[in-house]
PDB file of N, CA and C in Angstrom:
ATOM      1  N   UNK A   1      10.170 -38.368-271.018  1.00  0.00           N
ATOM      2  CA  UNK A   1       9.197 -37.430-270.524  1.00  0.00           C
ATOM      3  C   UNK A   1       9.943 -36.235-269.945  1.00  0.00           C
ATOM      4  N   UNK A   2       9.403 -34.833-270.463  1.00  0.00           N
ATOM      5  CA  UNK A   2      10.393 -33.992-269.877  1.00  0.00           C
ATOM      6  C   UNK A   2       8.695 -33.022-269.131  1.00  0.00           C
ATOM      7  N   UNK A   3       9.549 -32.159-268.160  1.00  0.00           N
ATOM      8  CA  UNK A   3       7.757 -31.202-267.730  1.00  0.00           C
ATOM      9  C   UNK A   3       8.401 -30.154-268.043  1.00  0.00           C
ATOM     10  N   UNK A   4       7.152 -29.881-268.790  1.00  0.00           N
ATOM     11  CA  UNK A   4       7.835 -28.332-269.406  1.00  0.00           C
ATOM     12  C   UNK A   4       7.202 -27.216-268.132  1.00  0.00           C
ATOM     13  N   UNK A   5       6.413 -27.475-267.510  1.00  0.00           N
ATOM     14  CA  UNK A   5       5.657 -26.351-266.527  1.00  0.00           C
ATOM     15  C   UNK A   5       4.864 -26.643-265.877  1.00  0.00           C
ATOM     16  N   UNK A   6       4.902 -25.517-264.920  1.00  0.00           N
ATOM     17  CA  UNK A   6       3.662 -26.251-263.357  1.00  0.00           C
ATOM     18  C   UNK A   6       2.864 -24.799-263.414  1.00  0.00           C
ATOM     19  N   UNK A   7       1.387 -25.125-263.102  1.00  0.00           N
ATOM     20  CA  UNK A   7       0.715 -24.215-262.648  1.00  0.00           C
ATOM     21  C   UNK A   7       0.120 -24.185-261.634  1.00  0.00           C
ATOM     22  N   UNK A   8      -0.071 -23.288-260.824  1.00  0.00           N
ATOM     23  CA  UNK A   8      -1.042 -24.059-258.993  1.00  0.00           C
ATOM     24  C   UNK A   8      -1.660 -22.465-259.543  1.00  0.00           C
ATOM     25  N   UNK A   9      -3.077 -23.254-258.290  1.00  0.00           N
ATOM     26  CA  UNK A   9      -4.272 -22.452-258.287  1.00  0.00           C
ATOM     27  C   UNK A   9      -3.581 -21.232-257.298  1.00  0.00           C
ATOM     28  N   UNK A  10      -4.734 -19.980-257.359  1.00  0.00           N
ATOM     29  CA  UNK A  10      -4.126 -19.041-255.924  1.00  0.00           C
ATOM     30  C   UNK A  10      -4.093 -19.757-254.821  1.00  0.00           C
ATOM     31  N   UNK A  11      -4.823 -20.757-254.237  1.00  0.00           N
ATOM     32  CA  UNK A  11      -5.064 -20.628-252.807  1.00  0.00           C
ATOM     33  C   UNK A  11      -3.580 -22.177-252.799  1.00  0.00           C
ATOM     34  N   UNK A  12      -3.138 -22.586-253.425  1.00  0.00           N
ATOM     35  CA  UNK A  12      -1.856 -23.899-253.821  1.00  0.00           C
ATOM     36  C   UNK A  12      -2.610 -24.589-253.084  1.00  0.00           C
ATOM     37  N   UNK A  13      -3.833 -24.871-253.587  1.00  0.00           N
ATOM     38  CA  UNK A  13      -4.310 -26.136-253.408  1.00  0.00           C
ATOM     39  C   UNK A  13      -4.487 -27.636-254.461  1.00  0.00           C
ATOM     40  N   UNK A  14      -4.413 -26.803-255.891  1.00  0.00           N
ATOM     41  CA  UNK A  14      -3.758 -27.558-256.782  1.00  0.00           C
ATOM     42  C   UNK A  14      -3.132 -27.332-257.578  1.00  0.00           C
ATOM     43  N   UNK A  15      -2.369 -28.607-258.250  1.00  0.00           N
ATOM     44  CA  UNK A  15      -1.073 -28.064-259.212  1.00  0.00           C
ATOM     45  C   UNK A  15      -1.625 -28.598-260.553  1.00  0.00           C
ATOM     46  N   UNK A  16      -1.047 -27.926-261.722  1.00  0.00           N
ATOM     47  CA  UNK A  16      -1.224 -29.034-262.993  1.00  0.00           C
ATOM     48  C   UNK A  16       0.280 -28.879-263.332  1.00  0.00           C
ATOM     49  N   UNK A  17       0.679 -30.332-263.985  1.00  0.00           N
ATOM     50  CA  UNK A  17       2.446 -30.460-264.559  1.00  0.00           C
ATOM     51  C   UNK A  17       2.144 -31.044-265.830  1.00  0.00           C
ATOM     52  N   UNK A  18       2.170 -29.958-266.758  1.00  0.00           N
ATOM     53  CA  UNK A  18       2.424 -30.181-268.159  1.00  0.00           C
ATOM     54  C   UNK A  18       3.764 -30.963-268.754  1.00  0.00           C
ATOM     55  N   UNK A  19       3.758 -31.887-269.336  1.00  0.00           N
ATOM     56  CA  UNK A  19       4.307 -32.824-269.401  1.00  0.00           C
ATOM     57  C   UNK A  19       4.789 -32.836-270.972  1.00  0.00           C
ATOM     58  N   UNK A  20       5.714 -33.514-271.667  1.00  0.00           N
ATOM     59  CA  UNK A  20       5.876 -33.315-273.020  1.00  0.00           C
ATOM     60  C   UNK A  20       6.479 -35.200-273.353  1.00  0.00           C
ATOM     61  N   UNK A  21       6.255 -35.379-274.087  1.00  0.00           N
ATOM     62  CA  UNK A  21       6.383 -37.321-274.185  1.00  0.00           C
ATOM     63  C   UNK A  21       7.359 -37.193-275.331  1.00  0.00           C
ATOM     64  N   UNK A  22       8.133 -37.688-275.192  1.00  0.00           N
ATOM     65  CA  UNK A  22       8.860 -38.187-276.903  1.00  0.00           C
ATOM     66  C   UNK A  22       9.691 -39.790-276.450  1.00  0.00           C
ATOM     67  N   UNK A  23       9.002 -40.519-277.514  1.00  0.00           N
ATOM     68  CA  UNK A  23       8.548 -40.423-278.749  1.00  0.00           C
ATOM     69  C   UNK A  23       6.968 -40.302-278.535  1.00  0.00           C
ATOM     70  N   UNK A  24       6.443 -39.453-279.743  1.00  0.00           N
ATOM     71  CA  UNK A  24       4.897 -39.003-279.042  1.00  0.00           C
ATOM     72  C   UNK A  24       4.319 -40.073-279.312  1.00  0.00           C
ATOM     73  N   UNK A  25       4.620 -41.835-279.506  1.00  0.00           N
ATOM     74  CA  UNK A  25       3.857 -42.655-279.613  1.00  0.00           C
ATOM     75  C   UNK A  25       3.674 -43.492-278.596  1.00  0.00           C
ATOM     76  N   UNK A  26       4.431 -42.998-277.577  1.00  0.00           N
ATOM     77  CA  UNK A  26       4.152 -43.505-276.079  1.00  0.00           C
ATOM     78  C   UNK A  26       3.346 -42.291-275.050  1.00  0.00           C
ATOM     79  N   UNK A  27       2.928 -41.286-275.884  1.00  0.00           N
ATOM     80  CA  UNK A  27       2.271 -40.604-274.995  1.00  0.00           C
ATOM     81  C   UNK A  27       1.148 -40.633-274.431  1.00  0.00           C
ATOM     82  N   UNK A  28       0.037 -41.086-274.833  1.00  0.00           N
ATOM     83  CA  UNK A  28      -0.764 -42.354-274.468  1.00  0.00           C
ATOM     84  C   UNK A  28      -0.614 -43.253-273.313  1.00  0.00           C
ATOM     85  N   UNK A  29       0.380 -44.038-273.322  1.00  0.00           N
ATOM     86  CA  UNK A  29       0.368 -45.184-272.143  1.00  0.00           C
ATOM     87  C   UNK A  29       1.312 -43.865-270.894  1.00  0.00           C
ATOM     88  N   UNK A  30       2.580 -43.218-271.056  1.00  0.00           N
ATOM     89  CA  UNK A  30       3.287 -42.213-270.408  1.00  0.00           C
ATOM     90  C   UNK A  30       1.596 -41.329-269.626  1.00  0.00           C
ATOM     91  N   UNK A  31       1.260 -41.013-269.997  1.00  0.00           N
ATOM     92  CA  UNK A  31      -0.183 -40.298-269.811  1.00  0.00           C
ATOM     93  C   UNK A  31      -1.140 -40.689-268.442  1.00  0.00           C
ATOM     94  N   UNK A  32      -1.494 -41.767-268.875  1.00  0.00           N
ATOM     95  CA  UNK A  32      -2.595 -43.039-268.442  1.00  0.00           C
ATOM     96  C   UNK A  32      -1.570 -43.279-267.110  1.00  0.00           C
ATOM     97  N   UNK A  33      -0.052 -43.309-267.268  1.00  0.00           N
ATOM     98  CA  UNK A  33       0.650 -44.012-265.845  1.00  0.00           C
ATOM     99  C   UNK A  33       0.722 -43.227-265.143  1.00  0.00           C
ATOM    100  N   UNK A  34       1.066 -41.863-265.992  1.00  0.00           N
ATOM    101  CA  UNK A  34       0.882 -40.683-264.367  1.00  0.00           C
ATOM    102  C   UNK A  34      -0.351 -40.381-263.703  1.00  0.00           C
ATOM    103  N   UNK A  35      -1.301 -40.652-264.941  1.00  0.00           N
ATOM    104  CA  UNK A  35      -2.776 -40.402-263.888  1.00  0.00           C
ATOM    105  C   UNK A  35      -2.999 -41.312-263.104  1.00  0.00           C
ATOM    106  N   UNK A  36      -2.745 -42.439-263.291  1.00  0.00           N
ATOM    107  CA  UNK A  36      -2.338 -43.976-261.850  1.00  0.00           C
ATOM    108  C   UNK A  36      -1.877 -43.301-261.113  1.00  0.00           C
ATOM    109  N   UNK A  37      -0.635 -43.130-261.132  1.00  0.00           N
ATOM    110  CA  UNK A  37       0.506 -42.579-260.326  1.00  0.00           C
ATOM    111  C   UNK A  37       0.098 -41.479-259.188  1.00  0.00           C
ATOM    112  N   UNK A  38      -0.152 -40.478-259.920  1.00  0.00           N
ATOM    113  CA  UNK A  38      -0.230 -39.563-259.141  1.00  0.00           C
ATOM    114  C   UNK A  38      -0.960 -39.328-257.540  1.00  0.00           C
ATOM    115  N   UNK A  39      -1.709 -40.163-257.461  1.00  0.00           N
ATOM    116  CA  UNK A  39      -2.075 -40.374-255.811  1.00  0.00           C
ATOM    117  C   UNK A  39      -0.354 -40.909-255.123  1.00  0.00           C
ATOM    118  N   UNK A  40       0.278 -41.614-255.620  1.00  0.00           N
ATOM    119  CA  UNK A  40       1.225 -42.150-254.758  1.00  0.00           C
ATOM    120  C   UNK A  40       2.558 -40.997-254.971  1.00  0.00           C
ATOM    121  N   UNK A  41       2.572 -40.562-255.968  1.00  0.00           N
ATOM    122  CA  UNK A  41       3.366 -39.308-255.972  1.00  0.00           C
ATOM    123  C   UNK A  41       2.980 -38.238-254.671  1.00  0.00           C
ATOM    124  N   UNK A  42       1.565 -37.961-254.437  1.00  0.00           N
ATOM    125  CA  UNK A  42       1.230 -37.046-253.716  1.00  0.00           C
ATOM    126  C   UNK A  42       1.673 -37.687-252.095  1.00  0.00           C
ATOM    127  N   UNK A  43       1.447 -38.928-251.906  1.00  0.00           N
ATOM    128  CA  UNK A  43       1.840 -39.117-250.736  1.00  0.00           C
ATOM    129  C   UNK A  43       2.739 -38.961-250.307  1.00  0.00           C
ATOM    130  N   UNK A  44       3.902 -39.809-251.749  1.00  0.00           N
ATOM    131  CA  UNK A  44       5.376 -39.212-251.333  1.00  0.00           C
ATOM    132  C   UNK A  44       6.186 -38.042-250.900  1.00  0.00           C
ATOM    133  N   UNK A  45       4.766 -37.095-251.894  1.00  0.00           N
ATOM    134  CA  UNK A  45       5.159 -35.600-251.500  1.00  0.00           C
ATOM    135  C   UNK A  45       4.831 -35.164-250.192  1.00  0.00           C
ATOM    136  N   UNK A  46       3.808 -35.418-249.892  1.00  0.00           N
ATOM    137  CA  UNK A  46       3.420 -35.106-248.612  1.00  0.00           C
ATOM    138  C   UNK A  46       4.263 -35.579-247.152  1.00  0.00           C
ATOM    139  N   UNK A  47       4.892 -36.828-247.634  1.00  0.00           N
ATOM    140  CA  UNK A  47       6.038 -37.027-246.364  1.00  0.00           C
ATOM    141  C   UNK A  47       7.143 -36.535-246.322  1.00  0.00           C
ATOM    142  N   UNK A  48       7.474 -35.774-247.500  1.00  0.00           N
ATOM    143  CA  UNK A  48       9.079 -35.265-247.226  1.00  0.00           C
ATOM    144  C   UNK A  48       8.997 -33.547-247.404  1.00  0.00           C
ATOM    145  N   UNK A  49       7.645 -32.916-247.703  1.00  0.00           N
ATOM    146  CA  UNK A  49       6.992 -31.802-247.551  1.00  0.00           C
ATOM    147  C   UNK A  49       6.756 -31.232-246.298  1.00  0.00           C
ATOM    148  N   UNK A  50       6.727 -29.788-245.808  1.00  0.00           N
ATOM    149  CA  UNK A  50       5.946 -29.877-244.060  1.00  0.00           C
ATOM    150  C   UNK A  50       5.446 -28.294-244.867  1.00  0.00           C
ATOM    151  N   UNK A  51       4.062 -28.565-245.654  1.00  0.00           N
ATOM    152  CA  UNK A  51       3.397 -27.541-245.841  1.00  0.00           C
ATOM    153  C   UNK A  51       1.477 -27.485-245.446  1.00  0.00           C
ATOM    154  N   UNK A  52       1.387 -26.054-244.969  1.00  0.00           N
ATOM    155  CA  UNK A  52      -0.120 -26.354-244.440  1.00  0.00           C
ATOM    156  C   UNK A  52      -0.650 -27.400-245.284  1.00  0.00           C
ATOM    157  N   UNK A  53      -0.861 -27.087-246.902  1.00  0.00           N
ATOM    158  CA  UNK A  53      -1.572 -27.329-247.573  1.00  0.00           C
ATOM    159  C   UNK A  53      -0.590 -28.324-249.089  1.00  0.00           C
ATOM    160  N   UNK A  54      -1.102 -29.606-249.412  1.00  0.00           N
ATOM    161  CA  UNK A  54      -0.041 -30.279-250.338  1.00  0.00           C
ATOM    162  C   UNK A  54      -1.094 -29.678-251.653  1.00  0.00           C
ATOM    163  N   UNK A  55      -0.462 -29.108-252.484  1.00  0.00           N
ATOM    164  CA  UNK A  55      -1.607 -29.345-253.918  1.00  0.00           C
ATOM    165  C   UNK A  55      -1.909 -30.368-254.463  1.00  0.00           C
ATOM    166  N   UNK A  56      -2.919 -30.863-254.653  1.00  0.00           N
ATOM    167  CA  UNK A  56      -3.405 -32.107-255.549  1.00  0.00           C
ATOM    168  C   UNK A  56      -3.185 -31.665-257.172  1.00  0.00           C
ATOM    169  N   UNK A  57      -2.146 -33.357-257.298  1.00  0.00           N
ATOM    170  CA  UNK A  57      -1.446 -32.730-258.489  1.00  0.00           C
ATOM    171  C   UNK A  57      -2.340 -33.444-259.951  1.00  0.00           C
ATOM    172  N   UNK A  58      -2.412 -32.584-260.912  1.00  0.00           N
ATOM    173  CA  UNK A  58      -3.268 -33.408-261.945  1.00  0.00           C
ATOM    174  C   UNK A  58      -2.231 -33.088-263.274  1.00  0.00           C
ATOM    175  N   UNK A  59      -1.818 -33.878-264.183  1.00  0.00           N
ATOM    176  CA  UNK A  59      -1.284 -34.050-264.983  1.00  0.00           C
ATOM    177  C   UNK A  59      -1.686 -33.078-266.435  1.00  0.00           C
ATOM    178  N   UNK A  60      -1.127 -33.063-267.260  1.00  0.00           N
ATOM    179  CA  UNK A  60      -1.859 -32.898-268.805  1.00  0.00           C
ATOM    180  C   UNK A  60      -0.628 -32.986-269.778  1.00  0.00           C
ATOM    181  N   UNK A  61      -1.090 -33.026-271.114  1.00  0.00           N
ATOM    182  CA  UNK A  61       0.336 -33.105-272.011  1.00  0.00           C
ATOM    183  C   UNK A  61      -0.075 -31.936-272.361  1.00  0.00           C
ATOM    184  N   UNK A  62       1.906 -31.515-272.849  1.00  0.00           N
ATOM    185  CA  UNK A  62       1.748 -30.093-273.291  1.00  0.00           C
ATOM    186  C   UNK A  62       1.918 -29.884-274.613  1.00  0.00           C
ATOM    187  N   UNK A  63       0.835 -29.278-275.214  1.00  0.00           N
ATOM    188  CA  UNK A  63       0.674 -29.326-276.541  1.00  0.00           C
ATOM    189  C   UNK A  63       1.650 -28.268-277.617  1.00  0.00           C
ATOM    190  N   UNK A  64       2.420 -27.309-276.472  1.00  0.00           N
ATOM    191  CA  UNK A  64       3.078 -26.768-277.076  1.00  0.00           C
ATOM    192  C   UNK A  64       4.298 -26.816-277.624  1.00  0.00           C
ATOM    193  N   UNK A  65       4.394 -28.369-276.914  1.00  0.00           N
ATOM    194  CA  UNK A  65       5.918 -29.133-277.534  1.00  0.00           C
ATOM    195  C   UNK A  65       5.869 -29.422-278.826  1.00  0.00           C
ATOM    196  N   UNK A  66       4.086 -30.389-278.862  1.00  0.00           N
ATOM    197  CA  UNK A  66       4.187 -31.011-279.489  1.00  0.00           C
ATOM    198  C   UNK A  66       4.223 -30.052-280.949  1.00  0.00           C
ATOM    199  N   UNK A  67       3.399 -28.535-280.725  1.00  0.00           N
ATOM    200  CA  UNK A  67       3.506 -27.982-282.418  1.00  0.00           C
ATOM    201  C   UNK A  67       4.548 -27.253-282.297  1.00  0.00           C
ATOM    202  N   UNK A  68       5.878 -27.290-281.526  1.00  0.00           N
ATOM    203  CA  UNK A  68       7.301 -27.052-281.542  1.00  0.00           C
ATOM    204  C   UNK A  68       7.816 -27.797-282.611  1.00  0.00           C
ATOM    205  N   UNK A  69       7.823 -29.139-282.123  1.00  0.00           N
ATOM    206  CA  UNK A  69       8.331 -30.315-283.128  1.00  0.00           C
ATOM    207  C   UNK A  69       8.103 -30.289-284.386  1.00  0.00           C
ATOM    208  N   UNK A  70       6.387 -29.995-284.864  1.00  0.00           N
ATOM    209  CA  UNK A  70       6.111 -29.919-285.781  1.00  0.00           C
ATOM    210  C   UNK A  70       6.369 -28.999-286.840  1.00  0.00           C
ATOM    211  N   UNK A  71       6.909 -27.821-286.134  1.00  0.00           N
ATOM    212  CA  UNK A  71       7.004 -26.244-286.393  1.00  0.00           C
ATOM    213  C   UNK A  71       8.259 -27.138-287.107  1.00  0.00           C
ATOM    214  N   UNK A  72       9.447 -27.597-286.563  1.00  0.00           N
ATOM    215  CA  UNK A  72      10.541 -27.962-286.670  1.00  0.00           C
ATOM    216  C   UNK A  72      10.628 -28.809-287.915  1.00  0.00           C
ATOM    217  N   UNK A  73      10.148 -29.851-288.496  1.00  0.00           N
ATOM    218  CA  UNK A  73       9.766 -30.447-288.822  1.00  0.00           C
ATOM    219  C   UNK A  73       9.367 -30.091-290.224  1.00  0.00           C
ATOM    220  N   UNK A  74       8.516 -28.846-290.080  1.00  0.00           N
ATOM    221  CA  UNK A  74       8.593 -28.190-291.587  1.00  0.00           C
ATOM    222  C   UNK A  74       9.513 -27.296-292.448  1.00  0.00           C
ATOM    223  N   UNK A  75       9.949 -26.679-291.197  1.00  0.00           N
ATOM    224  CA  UNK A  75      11.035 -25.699-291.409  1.00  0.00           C
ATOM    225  C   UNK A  75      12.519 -26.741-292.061  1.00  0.00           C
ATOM    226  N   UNK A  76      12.400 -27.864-291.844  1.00  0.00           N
ATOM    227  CA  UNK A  76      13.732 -28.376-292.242  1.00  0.00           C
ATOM    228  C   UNK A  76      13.465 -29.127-293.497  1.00  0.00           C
ATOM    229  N   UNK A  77      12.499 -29.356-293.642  1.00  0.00           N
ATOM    230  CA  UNK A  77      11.687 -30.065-295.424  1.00  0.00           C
ATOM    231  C   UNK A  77      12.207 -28.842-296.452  1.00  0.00           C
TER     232      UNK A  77
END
């Protein structure tokens, strides 16, 4: 799993972390664990953080890896 990028709202009250999976046949379960996860990520963040406000973080995959790969993929056929 690599993160290709973070976005937070204006007021950094939330974040999204675009995420990229390889092999993309675990991206699916990789997916599903960070959306578990991520409440206990935030806590962690929040104890070693000292900011007014923590962003609530929400995940997504980034699709622009994935038609990277693919881009790649044809170009070498």
């Amino acid at each position: 799993m690599t993160v290709m990028r973070l976005e937070t709202s204006k007021d950094l009250r939330f974040a999204k972390i675009f995420v990229s999976v390889f092999p993309e046949e675990k991206e699916k379960e990789v997916f599903e664990l960070l959306k578990k996860k991520s409440f206990q990520l935030h806590r962690c963040l929040k104890s070693q953080l000292k900011m007014k406000f923590l962003p609530i973080v929400f995940f997504e995959i980034d699709k622009g890896a994935k038609i990277e790969r693919k881009i790649e993929e044809i170009l070498k056929k």
